[in-house]
ModelCIF file with pLDDT and N, C-alpha, C, O atoms, coordinates in Angstrom:
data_MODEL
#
_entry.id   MODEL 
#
_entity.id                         1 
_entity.type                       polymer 
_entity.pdbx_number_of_molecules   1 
#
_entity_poly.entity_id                      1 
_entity_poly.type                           'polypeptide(L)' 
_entity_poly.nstd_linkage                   no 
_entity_poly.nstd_monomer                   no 
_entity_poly.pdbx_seq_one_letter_code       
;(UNK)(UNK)(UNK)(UNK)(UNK)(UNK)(UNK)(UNK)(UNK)(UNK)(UNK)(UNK)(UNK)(UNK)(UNK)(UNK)
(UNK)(UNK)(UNK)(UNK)(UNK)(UNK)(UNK)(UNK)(UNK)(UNK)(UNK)(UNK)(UNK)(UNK)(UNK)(UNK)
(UNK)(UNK)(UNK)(UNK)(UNK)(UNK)(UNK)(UNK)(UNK)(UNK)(UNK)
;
_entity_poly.pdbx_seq_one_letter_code_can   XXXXXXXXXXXXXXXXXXXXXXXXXXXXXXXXXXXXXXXXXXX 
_entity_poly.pdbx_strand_id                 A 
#
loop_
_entity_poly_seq.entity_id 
_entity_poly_seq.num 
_entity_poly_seq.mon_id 
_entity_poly_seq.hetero 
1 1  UNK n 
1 2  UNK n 
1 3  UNK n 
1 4  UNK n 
1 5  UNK n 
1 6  UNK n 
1 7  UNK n 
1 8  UNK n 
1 9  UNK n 
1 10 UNK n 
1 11 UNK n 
1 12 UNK n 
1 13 UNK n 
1 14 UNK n 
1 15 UNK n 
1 16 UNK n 
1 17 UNK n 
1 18 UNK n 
1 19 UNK n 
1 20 UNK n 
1 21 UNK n 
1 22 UNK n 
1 23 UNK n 
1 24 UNK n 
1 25 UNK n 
1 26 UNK n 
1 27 UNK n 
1 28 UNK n 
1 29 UNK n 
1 30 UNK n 
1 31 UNK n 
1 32 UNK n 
1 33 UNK n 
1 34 UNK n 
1 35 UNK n 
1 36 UNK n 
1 37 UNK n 
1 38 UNK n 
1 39 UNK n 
1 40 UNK n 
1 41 UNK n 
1 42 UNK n 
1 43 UNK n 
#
_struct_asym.id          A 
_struct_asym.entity_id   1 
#
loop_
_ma_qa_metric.id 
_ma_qa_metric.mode 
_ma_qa_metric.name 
_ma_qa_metric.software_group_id 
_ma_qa_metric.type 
1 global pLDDT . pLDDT 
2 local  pLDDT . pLDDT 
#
_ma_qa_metric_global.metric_id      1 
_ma_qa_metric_global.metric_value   97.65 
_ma_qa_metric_global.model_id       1 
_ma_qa_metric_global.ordinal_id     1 
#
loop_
_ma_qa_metric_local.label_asym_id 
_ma_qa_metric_local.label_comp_id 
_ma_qa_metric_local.label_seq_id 
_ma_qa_metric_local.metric_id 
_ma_qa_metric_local.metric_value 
_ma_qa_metric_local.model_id 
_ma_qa_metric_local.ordinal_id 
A UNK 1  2 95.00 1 1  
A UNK 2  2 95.00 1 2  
A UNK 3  2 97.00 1 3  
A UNK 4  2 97.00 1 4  
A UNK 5  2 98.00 1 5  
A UNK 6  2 98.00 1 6  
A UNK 7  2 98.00 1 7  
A UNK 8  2 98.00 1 8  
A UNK 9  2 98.00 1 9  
A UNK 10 2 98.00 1 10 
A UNK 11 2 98.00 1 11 
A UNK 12 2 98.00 1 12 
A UNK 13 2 98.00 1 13 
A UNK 14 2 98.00 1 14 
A UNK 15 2 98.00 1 15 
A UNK 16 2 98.00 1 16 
A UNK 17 2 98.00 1 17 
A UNK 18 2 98.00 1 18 
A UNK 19 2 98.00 1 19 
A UNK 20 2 98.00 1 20 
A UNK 21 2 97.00 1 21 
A UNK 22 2 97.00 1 22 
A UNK 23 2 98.00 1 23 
A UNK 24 2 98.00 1 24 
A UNK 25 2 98.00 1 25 
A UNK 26 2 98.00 1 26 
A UNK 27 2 98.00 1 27 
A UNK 28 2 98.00 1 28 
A UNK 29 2 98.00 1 29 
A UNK 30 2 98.00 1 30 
A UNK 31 2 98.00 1 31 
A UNK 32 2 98.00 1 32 
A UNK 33 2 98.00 1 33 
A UNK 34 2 98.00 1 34 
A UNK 35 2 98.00 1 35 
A UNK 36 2 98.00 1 36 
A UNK 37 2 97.00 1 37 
A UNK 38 2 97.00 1 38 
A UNK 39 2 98.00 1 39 
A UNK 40 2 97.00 1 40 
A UNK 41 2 98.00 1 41 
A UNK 42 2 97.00 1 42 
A UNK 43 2 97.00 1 43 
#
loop_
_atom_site.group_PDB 
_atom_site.id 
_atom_site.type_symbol 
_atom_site.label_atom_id 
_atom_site.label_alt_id 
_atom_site.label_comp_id 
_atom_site.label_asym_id 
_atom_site.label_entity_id 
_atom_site.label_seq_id 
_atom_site.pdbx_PDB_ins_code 
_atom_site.Cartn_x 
_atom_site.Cartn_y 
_atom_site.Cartn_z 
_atom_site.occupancy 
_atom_site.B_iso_or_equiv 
_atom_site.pdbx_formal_charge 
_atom_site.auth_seq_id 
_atom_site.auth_comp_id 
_atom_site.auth_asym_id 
_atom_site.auth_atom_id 
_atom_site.pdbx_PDB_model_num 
ATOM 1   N N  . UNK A 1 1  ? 181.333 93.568  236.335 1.00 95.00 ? 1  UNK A N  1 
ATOM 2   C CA . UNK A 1 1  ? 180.008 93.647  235.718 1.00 95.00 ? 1  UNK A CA 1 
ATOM 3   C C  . UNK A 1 1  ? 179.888 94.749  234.684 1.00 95.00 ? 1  UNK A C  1 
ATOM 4   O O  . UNK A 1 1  ? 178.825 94.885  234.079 1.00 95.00 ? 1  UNK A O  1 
ATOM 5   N N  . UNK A 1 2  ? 181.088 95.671  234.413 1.00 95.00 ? 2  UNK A N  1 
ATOM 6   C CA . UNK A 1 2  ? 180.817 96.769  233.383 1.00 95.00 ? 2  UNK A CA 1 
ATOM 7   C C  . UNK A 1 2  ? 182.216 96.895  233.019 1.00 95.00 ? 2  UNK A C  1 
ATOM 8   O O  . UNK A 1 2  ? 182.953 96.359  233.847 1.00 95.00 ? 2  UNK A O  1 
ATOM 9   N N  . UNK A 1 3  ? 182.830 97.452  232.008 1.00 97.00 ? 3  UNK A N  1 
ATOM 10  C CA . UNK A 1 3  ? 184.210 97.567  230.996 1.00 97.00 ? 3  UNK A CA 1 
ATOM 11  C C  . UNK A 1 3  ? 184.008 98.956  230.691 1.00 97.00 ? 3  UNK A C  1 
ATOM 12  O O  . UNK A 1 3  ? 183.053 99.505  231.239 1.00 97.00 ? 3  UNK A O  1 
ATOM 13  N N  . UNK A 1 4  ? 184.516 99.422  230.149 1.00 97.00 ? 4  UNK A N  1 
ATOM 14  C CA . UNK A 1 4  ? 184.848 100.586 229.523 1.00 97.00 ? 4  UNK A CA 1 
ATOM 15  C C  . UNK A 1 4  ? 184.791 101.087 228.464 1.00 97.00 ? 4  UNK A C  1 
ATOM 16  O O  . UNK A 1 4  ? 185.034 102.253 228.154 1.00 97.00 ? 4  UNK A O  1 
ATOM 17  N N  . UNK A 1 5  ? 184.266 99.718  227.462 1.00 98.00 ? 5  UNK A N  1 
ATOM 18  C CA . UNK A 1 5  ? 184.303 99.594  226.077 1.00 98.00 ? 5  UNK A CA 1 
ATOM 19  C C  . UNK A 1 5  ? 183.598 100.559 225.226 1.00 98.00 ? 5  UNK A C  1 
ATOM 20  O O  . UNK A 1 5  ? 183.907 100.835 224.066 1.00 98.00 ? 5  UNK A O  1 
ATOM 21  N N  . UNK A 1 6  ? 182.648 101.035 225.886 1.00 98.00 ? 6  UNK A N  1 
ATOM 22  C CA . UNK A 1 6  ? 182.000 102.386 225.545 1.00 98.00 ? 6  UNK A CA 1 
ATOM 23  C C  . UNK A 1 6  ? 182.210 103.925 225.255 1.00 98.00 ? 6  UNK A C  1 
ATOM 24  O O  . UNK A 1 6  ? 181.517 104.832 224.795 1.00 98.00 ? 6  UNK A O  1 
ATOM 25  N N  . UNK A 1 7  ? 183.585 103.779 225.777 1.00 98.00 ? 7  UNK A N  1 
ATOM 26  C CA . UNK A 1 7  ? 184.248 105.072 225.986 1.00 98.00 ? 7  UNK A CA 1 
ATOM 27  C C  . UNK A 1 7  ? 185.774 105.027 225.284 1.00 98.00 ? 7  UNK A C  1 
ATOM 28  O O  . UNK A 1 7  ? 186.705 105.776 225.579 1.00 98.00 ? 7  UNK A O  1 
ATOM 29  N N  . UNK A 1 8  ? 185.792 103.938 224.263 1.00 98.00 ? 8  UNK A N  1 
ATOM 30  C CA . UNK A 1 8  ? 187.386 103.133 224.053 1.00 98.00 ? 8  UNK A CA 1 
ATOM 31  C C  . UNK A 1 8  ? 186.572 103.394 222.572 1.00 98.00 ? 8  UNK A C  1 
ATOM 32  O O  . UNK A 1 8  ? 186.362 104.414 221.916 1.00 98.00 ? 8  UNK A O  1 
ATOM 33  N N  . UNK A 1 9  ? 186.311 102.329 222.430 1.00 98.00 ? 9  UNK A N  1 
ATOM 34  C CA . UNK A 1 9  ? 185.959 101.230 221.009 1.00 98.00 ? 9  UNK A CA 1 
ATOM 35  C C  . UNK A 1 9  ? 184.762 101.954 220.653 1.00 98.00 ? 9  UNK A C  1 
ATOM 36  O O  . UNK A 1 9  ? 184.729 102.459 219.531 1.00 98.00 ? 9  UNK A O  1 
ATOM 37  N N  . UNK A 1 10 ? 183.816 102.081 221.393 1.00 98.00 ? 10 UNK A N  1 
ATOM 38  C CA . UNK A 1 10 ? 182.460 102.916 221.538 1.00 98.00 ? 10 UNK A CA 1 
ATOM 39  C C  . UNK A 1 10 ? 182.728 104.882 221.055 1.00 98.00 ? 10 UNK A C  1 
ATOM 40  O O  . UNK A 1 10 ? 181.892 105.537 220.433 1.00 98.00 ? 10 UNK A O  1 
ATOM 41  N N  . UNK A 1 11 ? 183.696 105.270 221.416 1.00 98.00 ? 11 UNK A N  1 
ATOM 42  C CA . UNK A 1 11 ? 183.945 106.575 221.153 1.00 98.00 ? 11 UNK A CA 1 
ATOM 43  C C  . UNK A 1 11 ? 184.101 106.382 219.943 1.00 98.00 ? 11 UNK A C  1 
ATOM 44  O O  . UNK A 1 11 ? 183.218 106.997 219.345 1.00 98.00 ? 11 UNK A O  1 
ATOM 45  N N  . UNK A 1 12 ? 185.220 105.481 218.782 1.00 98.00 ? 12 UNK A N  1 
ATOM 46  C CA . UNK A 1 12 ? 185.605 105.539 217.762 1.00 98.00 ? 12 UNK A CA 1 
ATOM 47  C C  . UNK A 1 12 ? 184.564 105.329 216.762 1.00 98.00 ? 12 UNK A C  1 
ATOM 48  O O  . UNK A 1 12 ? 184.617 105.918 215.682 1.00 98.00 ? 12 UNK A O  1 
ATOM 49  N N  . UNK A 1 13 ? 183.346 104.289 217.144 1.00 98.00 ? 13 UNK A N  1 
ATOM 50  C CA . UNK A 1 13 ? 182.064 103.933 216.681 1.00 98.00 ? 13 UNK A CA 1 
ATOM 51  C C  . UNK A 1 13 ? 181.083 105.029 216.877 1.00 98.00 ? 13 UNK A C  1 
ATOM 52  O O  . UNK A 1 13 ? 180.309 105.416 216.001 1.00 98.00 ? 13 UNK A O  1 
ATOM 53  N N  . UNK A 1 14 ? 181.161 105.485 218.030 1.00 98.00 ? 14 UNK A N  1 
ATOM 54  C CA . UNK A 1 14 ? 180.534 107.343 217.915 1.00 98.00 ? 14 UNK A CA 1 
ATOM 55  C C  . UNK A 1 14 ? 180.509 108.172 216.544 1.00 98.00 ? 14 UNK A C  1 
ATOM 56  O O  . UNK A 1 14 ? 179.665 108.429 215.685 1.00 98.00 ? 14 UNK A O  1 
ATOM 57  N N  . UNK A 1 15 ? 182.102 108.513 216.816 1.00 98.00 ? 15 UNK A N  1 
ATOM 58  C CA . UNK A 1 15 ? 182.899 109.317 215.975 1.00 98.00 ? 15 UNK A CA 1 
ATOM 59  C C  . UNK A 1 15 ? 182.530 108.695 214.366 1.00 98.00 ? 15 UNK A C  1 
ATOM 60  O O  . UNK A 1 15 ? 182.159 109.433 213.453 1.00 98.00 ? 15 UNK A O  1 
ATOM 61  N N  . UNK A 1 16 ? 182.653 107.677 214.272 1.00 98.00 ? 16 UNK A N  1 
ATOM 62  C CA . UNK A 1 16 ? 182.734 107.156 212.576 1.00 98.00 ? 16 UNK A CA 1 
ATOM 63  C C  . UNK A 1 16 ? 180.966 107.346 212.203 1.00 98.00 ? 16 UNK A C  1 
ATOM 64  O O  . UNK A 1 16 ? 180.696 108.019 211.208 1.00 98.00 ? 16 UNK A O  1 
ATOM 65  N N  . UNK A 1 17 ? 179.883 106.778 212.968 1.00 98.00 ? 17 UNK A N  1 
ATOM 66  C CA . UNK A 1 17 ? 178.455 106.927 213.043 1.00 98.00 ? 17 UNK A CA 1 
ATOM 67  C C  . UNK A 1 17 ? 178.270 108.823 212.446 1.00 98.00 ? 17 UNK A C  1 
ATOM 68  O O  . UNK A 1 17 ? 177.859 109.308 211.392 1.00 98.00 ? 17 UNK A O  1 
ATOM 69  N N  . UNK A 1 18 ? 178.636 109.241 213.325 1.00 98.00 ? 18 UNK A N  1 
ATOM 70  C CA . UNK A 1 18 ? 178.495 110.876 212.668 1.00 98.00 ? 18 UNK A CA 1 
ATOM 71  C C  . UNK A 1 18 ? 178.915 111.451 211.724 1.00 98.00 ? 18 UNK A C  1 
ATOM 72  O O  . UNK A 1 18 ? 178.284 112.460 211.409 1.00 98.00 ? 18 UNK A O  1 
ATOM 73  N N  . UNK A 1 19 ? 179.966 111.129 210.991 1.00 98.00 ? 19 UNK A N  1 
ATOM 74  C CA . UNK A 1 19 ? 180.679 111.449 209.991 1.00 98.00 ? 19 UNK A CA 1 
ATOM 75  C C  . UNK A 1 19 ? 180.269 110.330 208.850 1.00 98.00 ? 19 UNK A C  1 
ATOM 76  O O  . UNK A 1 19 ? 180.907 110.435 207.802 1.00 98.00 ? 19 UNK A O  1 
ATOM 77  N N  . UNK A 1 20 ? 179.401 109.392 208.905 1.00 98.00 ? 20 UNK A N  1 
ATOM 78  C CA . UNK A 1 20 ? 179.131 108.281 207.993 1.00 98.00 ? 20 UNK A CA 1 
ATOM 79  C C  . UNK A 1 20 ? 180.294 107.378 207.613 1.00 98.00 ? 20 UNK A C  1 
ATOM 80  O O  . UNK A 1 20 ? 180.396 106.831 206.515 1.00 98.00 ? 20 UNK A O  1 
ATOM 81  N N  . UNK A 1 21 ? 180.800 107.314 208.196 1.00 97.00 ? 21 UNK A N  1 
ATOM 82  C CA . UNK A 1 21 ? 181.998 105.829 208.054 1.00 97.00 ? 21 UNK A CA 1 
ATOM 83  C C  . UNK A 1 21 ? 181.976 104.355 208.419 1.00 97.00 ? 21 UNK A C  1 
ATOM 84  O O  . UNK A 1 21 ? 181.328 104.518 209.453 1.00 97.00 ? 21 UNK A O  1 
ATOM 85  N N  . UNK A 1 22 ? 182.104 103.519 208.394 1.00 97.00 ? 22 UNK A N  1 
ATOM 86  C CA . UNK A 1 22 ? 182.259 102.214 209.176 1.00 97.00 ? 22 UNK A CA 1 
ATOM 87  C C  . UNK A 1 22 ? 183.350 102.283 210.115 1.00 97.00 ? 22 UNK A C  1 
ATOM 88  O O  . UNK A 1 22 ? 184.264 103.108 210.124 1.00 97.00 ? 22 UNK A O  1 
ATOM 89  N N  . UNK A 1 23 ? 183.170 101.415 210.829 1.00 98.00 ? 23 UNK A N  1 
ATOM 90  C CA . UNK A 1 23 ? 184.193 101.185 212.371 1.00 98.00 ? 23 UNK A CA 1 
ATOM 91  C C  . UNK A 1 23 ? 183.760 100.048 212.598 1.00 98.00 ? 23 UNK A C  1 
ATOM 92  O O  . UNK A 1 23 ? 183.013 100.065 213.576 1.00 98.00 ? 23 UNK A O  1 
ATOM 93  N N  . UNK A 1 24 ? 183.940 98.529  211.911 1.00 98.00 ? 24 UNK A N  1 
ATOM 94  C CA . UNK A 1 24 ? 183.629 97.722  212.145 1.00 98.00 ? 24 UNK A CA 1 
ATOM 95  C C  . UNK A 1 24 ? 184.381 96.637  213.604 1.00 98.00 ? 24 UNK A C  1 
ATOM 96  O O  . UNK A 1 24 ? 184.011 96.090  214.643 1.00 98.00 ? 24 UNK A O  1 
ATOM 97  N N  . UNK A 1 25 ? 185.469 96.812  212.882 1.00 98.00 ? 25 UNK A N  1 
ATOM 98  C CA . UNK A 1 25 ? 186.054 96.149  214.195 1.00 98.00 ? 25 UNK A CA 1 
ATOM 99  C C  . UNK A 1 25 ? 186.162 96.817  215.695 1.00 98.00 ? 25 UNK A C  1 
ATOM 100 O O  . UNK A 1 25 ? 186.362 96.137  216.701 1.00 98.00 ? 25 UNK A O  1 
ATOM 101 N N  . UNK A 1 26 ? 186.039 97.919  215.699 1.00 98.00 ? 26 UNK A N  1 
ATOM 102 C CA . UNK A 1 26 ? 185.994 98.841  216.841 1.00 98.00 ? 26 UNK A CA 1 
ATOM 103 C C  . UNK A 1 26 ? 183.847 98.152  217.566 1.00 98.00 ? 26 UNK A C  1 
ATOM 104 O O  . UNK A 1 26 ? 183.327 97.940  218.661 1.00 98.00 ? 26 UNK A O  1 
ATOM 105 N N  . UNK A 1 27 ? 183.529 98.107  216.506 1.00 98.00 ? 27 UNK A N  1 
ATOM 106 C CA . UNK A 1 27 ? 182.054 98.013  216.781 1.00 98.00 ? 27 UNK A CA 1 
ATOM 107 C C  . UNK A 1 27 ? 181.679 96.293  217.525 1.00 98.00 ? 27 UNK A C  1 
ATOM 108 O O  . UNK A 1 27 ? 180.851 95.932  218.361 1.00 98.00 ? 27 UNK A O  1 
ATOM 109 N N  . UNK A 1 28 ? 182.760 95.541  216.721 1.00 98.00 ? 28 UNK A N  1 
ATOM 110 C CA . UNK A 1 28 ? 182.613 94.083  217.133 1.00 98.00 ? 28 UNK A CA 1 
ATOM 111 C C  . UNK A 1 28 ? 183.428 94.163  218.890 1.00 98.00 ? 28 UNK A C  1 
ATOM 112 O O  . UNK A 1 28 ? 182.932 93.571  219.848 1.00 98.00 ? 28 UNK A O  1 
ATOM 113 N N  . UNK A 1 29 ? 184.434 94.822  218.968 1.00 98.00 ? 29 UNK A N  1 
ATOM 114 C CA . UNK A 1 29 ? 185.499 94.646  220.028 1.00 98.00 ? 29 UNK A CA 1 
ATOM 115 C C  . UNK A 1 29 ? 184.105 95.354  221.148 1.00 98.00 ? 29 UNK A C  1 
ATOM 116 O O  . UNK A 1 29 ? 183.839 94.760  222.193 1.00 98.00 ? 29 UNK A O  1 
ATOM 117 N N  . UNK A 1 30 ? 183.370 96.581  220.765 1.00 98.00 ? 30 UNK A N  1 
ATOM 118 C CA . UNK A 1 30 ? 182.598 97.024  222.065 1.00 98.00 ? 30 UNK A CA 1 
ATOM 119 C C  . UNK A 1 30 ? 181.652 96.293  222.671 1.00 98.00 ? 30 UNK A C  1 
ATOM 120 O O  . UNK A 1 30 ? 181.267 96.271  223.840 1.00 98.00 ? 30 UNK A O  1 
ATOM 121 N N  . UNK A 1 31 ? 181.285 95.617  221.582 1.00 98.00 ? 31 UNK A N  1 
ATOM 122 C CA . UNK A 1 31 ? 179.868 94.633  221.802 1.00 98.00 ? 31 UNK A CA 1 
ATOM 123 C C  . UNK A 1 31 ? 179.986 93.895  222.525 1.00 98.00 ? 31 UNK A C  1 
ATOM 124 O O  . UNK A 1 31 ? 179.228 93.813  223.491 1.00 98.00 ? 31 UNK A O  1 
ATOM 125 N N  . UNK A 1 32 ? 181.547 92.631  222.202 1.00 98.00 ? 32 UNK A N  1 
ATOM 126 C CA . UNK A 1 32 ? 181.888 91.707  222.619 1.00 98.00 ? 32 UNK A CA 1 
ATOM 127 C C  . UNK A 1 32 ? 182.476 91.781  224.154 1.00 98.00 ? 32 UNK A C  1 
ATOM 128 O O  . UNK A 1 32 ? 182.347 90.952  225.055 1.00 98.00 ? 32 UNK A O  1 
ATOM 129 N N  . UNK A 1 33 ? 183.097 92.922  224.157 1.00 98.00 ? 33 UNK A N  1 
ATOM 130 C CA . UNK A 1 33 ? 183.452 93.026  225.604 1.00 98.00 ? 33 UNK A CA 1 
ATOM 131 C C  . UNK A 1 33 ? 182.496 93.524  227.015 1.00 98.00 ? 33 UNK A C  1 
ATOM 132 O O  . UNK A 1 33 ? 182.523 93.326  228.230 1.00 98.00 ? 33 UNK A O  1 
ATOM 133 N N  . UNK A 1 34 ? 181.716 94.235  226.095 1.00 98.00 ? 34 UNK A N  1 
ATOM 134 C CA . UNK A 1 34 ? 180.312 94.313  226.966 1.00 98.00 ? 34 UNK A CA 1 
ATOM 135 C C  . UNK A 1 34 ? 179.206 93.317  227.820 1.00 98.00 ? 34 UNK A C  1 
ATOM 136 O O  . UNK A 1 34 ? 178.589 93.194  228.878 1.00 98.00 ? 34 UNK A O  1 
ATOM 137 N N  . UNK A 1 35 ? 179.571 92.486  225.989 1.00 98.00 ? 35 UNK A N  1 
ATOM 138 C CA . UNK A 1 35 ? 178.838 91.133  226.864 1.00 98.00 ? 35 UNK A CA 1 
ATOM 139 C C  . UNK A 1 35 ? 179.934 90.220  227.350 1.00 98.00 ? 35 UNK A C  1 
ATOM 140 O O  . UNK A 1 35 ? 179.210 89.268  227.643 1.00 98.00 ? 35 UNK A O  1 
ATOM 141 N N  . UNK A 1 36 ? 180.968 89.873  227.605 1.00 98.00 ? 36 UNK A N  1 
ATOM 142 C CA . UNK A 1 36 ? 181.490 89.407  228.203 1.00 98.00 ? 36 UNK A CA 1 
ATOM 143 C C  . UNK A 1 36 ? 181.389 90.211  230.110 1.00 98.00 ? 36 UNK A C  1 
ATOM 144 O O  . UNK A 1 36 ? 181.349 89.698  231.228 1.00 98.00 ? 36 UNK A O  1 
ATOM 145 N N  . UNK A 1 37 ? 181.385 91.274  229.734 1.00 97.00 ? 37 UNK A N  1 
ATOM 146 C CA . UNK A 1 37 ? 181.711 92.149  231.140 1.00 97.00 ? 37 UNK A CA 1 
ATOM 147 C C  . UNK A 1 37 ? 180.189 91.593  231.974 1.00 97.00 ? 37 UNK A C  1 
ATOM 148 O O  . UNK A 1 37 ? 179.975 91.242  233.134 1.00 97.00 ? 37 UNK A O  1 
ATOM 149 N N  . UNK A 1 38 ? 179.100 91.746  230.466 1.00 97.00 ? 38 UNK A N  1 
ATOM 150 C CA . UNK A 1 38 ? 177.596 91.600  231.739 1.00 97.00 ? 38 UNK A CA 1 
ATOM 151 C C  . UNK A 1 38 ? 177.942 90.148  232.407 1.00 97.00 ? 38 UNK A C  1 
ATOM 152 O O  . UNK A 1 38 ? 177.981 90.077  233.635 1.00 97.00 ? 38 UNK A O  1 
ATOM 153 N N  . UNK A 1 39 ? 178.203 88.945  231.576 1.00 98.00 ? 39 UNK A N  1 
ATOM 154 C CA . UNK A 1 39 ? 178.343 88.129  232.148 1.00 98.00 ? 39 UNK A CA 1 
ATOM 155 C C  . UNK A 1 39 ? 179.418 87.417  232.939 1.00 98.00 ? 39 UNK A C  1 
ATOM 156 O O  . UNK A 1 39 ? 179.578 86.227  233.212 1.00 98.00 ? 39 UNK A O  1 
ATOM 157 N N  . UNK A 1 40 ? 180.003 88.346  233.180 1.00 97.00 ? 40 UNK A N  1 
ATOM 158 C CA . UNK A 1 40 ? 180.970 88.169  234.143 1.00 97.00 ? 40 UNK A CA 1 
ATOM 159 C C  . UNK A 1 40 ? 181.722 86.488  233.753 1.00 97.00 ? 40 UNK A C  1 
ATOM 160 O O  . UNK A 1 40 ? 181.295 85.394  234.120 1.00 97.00 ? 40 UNK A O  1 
ATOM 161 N N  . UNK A 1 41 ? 182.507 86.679  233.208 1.00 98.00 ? 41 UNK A N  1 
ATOM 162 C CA . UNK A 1 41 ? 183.245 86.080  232.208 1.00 98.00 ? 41 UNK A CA 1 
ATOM 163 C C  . UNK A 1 41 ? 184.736 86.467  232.288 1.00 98.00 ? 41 UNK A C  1 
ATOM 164 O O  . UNK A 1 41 ? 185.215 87.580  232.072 1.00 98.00 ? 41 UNK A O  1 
ATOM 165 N N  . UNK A 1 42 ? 185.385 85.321  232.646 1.00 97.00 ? 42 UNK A N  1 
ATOM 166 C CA . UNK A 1 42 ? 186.769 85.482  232.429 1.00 97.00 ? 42 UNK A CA 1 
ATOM 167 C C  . UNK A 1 42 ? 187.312 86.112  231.777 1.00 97.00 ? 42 UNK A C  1 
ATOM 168 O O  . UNK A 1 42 ? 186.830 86.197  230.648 1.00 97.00 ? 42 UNK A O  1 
ATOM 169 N N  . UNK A 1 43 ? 188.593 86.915  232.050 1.00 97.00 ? 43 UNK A N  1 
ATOM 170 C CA . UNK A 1 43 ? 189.507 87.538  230.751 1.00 97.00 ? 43 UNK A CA 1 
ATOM 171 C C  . UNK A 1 43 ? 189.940 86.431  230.229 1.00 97.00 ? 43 UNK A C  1 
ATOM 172 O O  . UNK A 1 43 ? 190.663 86.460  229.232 1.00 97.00 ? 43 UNK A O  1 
#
């Protein structure tokens, strides 16, 4: 019911947010695995 993606993919999207950068694919990979995790969804 929860991943880690927040602390992975999510740190790098942190990090780029404060410094004004994009982290797009880091931003798509946290989202996506998040909602996969809420809905309890196959790997």
């Amino acid at each position: 019911g929860s991943i880690e993606a927040d602390y992975l993919n999510g740190e790098i999207v942190l990090l780029a947010r404060r410094i004004g950068v994009g982290a797009p694919v880091n931003e798509v990979l946290q989202r996506e695995a998040n909602r996969f995790a809420r809905g309890k969804h196959a790997p």
